[in-house]
Structures are given as structure tokens and as C-alpha cells.
PDB file of N, CA and C in Angstrom:
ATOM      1  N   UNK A   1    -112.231 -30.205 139.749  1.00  0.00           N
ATOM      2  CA  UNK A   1    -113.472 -29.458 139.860  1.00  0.00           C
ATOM      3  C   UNK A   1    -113.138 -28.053 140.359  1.00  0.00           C
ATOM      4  N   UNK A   2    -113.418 -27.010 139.244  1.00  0.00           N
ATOM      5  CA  UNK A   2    -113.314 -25.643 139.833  1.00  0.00           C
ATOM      6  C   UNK A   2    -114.586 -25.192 140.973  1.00  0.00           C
ATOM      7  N   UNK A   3    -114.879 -24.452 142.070  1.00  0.00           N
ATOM      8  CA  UNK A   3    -115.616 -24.368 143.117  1.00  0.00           C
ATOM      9  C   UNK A   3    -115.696 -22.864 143.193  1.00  0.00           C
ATOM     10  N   UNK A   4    -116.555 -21.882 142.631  1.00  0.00           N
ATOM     11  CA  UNK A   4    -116.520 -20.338 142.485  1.00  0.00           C
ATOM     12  C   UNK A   4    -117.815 -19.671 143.383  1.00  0.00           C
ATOM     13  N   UNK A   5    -117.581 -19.075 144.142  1.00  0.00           N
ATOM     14  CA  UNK A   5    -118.580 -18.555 145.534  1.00  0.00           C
ATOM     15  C   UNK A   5    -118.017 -17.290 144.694  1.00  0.00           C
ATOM     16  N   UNK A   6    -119.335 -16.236 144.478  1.00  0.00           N
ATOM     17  CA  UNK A   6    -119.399 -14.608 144.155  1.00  0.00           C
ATOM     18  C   UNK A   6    -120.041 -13.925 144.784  1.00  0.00           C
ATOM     19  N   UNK A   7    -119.558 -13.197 145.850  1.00  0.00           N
ATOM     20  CA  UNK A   7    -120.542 -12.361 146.857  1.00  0.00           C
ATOM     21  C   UNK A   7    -120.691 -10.894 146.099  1.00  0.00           C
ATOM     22  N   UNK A   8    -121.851 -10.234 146.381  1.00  0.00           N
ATOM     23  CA  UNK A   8    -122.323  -9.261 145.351  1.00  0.00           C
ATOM     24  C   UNK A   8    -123.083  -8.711 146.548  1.00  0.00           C
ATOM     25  N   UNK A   9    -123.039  -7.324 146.181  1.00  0.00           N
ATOM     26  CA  UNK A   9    -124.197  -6.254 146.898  1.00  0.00           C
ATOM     27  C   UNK A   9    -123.937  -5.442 148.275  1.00  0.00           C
ATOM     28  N   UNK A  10    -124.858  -5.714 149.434  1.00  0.00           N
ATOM     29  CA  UNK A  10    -123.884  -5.224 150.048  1.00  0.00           C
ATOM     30  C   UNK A  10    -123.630  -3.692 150.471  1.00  0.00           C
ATOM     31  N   UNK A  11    -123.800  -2.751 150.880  1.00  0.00           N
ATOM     32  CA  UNK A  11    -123.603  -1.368 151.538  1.00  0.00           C
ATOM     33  C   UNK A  11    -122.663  -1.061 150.656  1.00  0.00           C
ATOM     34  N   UNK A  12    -121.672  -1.538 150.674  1.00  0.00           N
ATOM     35  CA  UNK A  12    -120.538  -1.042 149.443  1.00  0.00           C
ATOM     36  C   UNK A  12    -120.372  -1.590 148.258  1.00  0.00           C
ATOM     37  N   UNK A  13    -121.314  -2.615 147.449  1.00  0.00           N
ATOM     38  CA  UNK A  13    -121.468  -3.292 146.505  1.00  0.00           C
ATOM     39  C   UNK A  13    -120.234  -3.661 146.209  1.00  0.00           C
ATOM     40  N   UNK A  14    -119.435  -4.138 146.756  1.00  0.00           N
ATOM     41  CA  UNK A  14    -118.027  -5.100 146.600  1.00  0.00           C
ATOM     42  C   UNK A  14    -118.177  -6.407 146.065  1.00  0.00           C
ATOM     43  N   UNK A  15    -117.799  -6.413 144.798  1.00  0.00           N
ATOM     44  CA  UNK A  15    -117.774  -7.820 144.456  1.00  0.00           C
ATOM     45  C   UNK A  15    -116.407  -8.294 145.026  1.00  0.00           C
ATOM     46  N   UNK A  16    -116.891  -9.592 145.420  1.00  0.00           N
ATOM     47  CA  UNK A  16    -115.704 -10.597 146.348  1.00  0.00           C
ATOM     48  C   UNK A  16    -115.812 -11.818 145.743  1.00  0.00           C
ATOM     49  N   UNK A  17    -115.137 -12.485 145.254  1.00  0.00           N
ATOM     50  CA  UNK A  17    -114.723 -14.102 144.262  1.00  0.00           C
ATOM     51  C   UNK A  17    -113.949 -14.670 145.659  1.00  0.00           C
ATOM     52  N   UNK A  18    -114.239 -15.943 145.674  1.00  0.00           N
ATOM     53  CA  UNK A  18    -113.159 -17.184 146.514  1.00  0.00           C
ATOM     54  C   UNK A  18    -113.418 -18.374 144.995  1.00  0.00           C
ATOM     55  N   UNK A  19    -111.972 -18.729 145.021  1.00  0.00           N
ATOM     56  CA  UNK A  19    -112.105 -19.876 144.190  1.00  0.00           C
ATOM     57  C   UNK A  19    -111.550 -20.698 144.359  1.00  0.00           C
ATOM     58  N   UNK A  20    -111.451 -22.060 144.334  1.00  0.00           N
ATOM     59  CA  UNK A  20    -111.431 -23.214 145.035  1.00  0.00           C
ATOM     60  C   UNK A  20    -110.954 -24.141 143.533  1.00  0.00           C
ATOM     61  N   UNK A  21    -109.875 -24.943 143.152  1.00  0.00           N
ATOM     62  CA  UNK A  21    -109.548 -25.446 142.298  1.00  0.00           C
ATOM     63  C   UNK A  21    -109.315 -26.870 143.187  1.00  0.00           C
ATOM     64  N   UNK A  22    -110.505 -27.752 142.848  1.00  0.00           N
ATOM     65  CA  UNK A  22    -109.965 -28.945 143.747  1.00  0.00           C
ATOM     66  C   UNK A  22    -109.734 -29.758 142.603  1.00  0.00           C
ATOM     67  N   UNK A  23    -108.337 -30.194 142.559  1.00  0.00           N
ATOM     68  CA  UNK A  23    -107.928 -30.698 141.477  1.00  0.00           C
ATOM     69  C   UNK A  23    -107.230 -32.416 141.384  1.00  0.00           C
ATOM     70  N   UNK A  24    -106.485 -32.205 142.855  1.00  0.00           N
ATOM     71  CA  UNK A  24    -106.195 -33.716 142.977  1.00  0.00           C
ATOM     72  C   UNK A  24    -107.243 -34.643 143.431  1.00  0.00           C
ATOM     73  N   UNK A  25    -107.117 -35.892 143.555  1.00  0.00           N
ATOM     74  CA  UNK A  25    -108.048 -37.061 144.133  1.00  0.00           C
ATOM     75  C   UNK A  25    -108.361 -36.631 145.604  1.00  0.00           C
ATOM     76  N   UNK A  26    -107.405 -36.034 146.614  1.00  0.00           N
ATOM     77  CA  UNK A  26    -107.811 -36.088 147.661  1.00  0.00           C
ATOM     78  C   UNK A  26    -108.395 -34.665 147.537  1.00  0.00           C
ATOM     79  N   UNK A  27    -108.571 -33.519 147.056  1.00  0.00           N
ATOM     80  CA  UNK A  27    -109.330 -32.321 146.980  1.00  0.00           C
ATOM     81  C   UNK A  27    -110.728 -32.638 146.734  1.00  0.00           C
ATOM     82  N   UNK A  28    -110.510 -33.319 145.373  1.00  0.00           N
ATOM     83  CA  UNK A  28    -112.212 -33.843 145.432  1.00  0.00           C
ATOM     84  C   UNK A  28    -113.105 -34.860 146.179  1.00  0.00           C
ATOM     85  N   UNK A  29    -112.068 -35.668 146.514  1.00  0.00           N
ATOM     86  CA  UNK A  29    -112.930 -36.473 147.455  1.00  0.00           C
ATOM     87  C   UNK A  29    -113.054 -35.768 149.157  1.00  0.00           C
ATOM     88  N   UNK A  30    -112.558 -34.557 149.359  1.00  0.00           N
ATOM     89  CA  UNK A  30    -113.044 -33.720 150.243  1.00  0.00           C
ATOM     90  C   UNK A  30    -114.177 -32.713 149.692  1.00  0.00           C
ATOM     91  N   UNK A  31    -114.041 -31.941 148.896  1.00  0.00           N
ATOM     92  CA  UNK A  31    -115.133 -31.546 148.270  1.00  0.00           C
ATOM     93  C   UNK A  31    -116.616 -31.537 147.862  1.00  0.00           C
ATOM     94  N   UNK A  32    -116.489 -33.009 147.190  1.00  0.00           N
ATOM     95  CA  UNK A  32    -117.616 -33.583 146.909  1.00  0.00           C
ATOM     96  C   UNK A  32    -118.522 -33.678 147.481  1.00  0.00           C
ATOM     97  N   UNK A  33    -118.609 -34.032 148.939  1.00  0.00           N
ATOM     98  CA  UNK A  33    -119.641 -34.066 150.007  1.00  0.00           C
ATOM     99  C   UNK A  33    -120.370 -32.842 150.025  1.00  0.00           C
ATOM    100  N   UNK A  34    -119.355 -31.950 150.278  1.00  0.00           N
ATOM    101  CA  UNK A  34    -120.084 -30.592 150.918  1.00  0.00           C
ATOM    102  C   UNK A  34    -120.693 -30.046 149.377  1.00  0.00           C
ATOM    103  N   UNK A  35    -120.196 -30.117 147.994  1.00  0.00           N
ATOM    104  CA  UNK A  35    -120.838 -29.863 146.674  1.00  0.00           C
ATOM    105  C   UNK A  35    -122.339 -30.535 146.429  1.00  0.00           C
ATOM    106  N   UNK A  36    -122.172 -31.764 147.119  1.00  0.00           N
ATOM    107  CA  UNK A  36    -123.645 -32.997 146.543  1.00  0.00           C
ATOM    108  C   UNK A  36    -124.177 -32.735 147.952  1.00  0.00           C
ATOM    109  N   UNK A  37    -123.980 -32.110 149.069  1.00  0.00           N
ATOM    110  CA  UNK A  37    -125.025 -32.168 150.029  1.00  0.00           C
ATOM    111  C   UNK A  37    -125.976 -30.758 149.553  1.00  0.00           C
ATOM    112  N   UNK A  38    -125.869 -29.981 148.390  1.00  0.00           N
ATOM    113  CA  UNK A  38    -126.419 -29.135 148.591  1.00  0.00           C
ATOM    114  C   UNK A  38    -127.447 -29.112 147.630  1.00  0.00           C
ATOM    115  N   UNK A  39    -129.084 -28.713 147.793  1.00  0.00           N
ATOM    116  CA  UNK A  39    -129.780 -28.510 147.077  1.00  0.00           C
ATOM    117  C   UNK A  39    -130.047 -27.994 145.649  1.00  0.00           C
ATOM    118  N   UNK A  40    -128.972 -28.710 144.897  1.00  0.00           N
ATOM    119  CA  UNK A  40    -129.040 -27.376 143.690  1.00  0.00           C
ATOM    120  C   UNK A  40    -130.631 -27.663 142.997  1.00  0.00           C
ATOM    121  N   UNK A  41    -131.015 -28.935 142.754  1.00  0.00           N
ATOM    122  CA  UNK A  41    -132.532 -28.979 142.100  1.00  0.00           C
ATOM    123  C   UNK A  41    -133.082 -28.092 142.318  1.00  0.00           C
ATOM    124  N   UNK A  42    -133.040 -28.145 143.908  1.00  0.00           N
ATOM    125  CA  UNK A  42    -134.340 -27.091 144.798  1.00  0.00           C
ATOM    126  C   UNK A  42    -134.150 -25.852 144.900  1.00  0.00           C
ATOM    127  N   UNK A  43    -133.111 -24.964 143.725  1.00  0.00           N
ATOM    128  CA  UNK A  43    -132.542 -23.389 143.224  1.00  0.00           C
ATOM    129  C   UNK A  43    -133.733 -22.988 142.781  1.00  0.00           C
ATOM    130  N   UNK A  44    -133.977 -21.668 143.032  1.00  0.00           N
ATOM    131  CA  UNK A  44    -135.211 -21.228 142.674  1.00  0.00           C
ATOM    132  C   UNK A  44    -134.856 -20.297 141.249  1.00  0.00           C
ATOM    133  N   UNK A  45    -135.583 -20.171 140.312  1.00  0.00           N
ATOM    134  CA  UNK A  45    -134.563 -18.952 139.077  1.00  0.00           C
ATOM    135  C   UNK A  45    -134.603 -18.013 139.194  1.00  0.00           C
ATOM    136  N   UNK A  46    -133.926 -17.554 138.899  1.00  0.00           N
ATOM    137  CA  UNK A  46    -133.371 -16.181 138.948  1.00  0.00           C
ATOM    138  C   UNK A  46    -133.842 -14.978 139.028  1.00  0.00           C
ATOM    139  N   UNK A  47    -135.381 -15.217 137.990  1.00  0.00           N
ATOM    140  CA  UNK A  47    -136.594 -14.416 138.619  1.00  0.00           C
ATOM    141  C   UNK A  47    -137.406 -14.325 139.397  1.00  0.00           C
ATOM    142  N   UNK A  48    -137.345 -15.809 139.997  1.00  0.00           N
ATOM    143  CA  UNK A  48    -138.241 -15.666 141.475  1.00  0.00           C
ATOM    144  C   UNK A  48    -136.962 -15.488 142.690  1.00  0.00           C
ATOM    145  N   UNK A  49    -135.488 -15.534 142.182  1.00  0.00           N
ATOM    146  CA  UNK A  49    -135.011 -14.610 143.038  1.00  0.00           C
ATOM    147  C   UNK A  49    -134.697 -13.186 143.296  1.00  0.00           C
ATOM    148  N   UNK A  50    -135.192 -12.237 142.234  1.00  0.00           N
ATOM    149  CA  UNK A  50    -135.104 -11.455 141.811  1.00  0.00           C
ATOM    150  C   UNK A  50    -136.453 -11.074 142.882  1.00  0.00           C
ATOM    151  N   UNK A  51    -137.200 -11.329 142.604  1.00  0.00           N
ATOM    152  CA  UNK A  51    -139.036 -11.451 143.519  1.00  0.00           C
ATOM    153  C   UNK A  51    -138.501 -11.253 144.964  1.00  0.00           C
ATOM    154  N   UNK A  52    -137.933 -12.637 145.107  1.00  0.00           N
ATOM    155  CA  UNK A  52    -137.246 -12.630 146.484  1.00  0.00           C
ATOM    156  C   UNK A  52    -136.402 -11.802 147.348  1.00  0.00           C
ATOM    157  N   UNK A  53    -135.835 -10.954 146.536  1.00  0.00           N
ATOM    158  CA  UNK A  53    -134.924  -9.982 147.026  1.00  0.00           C
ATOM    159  C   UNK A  53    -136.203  -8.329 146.798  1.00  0.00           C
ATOM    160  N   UNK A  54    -136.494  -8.150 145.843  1.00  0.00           N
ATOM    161  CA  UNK A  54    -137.204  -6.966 145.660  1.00  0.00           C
ATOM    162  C   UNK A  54    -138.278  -7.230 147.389  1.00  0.00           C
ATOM    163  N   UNK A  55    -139.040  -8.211 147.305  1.00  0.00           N
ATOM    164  CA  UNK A  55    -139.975  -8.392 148.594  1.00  0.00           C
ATOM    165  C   UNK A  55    -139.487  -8.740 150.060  1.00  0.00           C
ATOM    166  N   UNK A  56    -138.010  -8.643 150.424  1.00  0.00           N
ATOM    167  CA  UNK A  56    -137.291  -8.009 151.107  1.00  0.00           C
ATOM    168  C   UNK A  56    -138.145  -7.156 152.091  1.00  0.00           C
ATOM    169  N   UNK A  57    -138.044  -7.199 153.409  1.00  0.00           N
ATOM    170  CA  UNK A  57    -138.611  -6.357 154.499  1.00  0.00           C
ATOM    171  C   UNK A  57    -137.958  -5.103 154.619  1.00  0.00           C
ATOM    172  N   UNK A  58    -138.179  -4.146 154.783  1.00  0.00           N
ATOM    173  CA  UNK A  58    -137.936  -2.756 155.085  1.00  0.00           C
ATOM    174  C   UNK A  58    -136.251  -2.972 155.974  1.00  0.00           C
ATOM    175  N   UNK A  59    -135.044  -2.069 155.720  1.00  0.00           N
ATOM    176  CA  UNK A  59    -133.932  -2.370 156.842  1.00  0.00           C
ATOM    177  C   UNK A  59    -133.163  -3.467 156.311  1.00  0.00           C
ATOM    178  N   UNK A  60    -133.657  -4.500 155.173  1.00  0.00           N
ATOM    179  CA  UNK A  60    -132.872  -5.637 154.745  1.00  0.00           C
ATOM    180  C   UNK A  60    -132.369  -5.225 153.415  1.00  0.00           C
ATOM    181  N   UNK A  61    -132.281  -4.445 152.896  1.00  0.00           N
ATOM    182  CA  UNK A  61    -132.161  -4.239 151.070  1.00  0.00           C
ATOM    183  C   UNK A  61    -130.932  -4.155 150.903  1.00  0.00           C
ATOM    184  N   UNK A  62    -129.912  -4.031 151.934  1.00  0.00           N
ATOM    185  CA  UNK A  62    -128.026  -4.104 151.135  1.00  0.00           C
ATOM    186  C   UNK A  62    -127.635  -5.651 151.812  1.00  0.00           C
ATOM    187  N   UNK A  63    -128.575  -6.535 151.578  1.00  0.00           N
ATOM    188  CA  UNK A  63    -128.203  -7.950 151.849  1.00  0.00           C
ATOM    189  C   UNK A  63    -127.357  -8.121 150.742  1.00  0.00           C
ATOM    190  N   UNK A  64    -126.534  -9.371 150.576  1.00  0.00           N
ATOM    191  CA  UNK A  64    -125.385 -10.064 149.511  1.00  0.00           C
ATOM    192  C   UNK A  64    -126.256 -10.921 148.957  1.00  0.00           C
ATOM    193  N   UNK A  65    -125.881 -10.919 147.795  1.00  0.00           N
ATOM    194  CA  UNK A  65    -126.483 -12.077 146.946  1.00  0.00           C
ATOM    195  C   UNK A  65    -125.079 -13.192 146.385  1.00  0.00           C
ATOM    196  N   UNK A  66    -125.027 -14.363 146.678  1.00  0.00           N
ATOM    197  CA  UNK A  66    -124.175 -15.280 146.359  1.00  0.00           C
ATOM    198  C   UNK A  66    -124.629 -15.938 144.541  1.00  0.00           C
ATOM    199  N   UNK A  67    -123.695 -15.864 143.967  1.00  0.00           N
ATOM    200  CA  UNK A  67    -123.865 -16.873 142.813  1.00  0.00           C
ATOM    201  C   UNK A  67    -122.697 -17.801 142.976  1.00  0.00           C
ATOM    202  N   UNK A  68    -122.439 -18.921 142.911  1.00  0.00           N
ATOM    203  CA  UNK A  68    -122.451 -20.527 143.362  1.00  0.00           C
ATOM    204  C   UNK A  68    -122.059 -20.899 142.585  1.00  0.00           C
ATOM    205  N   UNK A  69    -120.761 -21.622 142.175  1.00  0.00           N
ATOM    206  CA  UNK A  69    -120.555 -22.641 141.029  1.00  0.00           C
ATOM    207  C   UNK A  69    -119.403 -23.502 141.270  1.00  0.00           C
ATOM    208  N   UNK A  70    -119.968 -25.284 141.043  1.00  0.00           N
ATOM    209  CA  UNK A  70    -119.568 -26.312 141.449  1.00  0.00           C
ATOM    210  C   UNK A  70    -119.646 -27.017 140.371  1.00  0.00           C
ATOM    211  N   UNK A  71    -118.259 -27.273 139.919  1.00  0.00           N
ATOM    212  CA  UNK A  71    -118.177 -27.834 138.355  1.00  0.00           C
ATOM    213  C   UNK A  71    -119.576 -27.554 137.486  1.00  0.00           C
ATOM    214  N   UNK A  72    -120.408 -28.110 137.328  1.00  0.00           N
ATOM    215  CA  UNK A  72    -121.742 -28.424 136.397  1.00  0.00           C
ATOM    216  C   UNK A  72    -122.614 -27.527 136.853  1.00  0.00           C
ATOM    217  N   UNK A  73    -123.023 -27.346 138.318  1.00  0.00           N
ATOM    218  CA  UNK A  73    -123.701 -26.942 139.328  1.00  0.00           C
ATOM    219  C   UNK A  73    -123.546 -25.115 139.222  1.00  0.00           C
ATOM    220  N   UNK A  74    -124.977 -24.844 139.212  1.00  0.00           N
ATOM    221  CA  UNK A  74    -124.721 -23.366 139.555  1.00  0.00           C
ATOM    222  C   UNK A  74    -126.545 -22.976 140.350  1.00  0.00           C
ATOM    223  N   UNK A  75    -125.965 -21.685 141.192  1.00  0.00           N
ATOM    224  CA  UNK A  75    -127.093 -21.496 141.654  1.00  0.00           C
ATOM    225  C   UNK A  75    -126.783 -19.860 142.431  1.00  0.00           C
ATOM    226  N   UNK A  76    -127.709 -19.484 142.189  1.00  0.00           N
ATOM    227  CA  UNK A  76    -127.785 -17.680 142.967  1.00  0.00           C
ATOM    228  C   UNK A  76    -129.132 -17.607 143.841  1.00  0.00           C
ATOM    229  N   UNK A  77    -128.186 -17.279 145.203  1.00  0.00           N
ATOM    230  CA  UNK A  77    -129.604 -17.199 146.277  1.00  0.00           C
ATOM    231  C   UNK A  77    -128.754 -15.667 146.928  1.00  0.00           C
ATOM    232  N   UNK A  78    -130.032 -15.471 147.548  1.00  0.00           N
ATOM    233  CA  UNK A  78    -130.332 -14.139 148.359  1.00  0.00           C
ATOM    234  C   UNK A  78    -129.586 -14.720 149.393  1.00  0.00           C
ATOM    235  N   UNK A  79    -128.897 -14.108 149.914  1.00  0.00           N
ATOM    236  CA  UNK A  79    -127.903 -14.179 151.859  1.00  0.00           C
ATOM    237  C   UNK A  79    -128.736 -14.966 152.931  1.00  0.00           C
ATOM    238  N   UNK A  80    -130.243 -14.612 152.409  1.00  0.00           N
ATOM    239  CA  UNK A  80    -130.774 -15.236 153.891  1.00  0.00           C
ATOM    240  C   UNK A  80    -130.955 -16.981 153.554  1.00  0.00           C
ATOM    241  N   UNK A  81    -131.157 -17.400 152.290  1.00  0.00           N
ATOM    242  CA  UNK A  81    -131.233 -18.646 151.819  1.00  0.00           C
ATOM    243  C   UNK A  81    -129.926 -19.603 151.814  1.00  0.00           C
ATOM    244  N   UNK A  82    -129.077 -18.261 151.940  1.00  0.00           N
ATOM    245  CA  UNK A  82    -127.418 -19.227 152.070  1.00  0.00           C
ATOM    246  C   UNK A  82    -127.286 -19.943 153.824  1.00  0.00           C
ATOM    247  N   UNK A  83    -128.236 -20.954 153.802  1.00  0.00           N
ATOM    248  CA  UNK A  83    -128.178 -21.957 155.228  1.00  0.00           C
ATOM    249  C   UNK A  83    -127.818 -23.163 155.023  1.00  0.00           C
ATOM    250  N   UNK A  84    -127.637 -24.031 156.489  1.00  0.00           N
ATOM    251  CA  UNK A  84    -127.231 -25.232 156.135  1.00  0.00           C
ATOM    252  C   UNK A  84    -126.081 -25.384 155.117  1.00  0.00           C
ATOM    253  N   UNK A  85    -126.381 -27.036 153.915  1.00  0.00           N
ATOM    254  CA  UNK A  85    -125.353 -27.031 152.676  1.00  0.00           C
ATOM    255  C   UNK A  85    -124.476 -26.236 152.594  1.00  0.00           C
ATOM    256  N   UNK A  86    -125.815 -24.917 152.192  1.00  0.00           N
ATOM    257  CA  UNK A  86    -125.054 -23.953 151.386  1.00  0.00           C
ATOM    258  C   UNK A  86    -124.118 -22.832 152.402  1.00  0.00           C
ATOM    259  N   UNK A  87    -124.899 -22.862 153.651  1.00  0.00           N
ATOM    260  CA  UNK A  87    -123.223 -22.006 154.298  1.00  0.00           C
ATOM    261  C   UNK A  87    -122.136 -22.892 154.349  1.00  0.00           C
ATOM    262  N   UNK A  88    -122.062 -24.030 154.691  1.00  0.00           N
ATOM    263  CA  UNK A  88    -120.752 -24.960 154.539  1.00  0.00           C
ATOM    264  C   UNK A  88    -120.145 -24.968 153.471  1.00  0.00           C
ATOM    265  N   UNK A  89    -121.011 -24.634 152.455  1.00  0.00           N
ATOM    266  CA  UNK A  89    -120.009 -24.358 151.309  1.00  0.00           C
ATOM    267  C   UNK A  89    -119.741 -23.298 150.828  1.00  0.00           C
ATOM    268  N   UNK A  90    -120.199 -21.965 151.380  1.00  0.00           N
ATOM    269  CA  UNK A  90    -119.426 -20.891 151.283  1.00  0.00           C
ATOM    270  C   UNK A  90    -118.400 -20.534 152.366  1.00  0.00           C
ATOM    271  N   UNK A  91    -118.555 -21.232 153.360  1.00  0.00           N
ATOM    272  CA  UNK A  91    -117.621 -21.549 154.569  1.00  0.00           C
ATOM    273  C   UNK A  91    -116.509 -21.805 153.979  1.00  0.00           C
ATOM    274  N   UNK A  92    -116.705 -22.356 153.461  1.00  0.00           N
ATOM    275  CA  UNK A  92    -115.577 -23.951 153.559  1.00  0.00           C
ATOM    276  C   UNK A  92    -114.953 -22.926 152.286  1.00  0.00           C
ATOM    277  N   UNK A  93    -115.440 -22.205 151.023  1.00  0.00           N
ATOM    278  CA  UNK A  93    -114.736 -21.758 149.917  1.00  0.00           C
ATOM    279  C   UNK A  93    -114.160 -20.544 150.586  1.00  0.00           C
ATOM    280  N   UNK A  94    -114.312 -19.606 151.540  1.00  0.00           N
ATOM    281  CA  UNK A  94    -114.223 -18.601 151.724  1.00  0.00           C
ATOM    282  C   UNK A  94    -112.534 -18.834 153.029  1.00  0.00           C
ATOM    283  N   UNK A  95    -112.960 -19.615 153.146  1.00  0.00           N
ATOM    284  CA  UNK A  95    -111.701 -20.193 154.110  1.00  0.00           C
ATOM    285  C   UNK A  95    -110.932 -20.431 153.228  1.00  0.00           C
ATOM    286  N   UNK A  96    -110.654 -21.815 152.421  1.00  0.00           N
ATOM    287  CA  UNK A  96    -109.732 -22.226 151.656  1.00  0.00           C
ATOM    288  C   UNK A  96    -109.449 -21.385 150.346  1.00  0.00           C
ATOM    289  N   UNK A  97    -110.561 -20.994 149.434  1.00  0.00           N
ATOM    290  CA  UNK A  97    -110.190 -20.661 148.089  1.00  0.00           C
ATOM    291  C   UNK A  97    -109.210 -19.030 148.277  1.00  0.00           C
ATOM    292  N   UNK A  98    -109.043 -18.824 147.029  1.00  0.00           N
ATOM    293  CA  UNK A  98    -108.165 -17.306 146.484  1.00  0.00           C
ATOM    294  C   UNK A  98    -108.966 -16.594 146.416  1.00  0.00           C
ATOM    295  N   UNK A  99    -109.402 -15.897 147.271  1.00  0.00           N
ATOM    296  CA  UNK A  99    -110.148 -14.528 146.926  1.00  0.00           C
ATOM    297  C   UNK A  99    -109.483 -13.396 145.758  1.00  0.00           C
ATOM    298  N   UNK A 100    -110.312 -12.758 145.217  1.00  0.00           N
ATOM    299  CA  UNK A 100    -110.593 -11.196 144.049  1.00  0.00           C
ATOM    300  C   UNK A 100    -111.735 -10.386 144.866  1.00  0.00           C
ATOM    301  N   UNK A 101    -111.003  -9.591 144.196  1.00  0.00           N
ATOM    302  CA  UNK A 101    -112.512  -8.387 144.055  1.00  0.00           C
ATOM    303  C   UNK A 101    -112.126  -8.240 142.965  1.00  0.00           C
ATOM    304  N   UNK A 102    -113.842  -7.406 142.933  1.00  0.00           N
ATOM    305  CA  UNK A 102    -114.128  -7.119 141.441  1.00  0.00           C
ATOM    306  C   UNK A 102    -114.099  -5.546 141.569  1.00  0.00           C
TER     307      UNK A 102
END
């Protein structure tokens, strides 16, 4: 299972990649948890995150936007929605995986 966290935006609009190739039995069966604990159903699309970020409070507008991808699984939330699950699993990719910039 490839595991791809894309941080975007940002004061200096730096795109930043961590990627995470969990490939043996024991990678994925570490993985998996923190991949299936996370809400992907409950992803909102892309245009009501788009909503979500434009309606942004005054002082918040160079927040990061994450796009998310867990084998099958994909999902793009605004910085402040990356809680719980989903910080453990940008935690957890940002620690272990190979970072890029873009």
C-alpha cells in the first residue's frame, strides 16, 4: 500500500510530499489501523472544501491544505480539519515517509 500526504499553501506555497510505501506484511499490518481509523466516507468534496477554505476567518488564509492518499482512499481537507485520525496519519507519514518538494 502506497500512503501519499501533500501539504500545499502556506505563506510560501511550498509543496511538500511524504510518501510512505508500506509494502511488507509487517508495514501494512502497522499501517492499516491508522489508514481505516480515518473518516474517509465523512470527506467533504472538494467544493464544499473549496467553500470551506474561501469562508476562512480574517488572519487564517495561508493555512495548508493536505490531499491524502491511502491505497484506494483519497481525501483533501483544510489544516484545521486535519484532527484526530487524520493528524496520526499525517504524523505518522511525515515522520516515517520520503519527503519532495514540489
Amino acid at each position: 500500500m502506497k500512503i501519499t500526504v501533500q501539504r500545499s499553501g502556506g505563506v510560501a506555497a511550498i509543496t511538500r510530499v511524504w510518501t510512505v510505501d508500506a509494502a511488507s506484511s509487517e508495514d501494512k499490518q502497522r499501517w492499516m489501523p491508522i489508514v481505516e481509523a480515518c473518516p474517509w466516507d465523512q470527506v467533504p468534496s472538494r467544493g464544499q472544501v473549496a467553500g470551506q477554505v474561501a469562508g476562512q476567518v480574517a488572519g487564517q488564509a495561508d493555512r495548508f491544505m493536505y490531499s491524502i492518499r491511502a491505497g484506494q482512499h483519497r481525501a483533501t481537507l483544510p489544516e484545521t480539519a486535519v484532527t484526530g485520525p487524520w493528524h496520526t496519519l499525517v504524523e505518522h507519514a511525515k515522520v516515517e515517509g520520503r519527503e519532495t518538494l514540489r
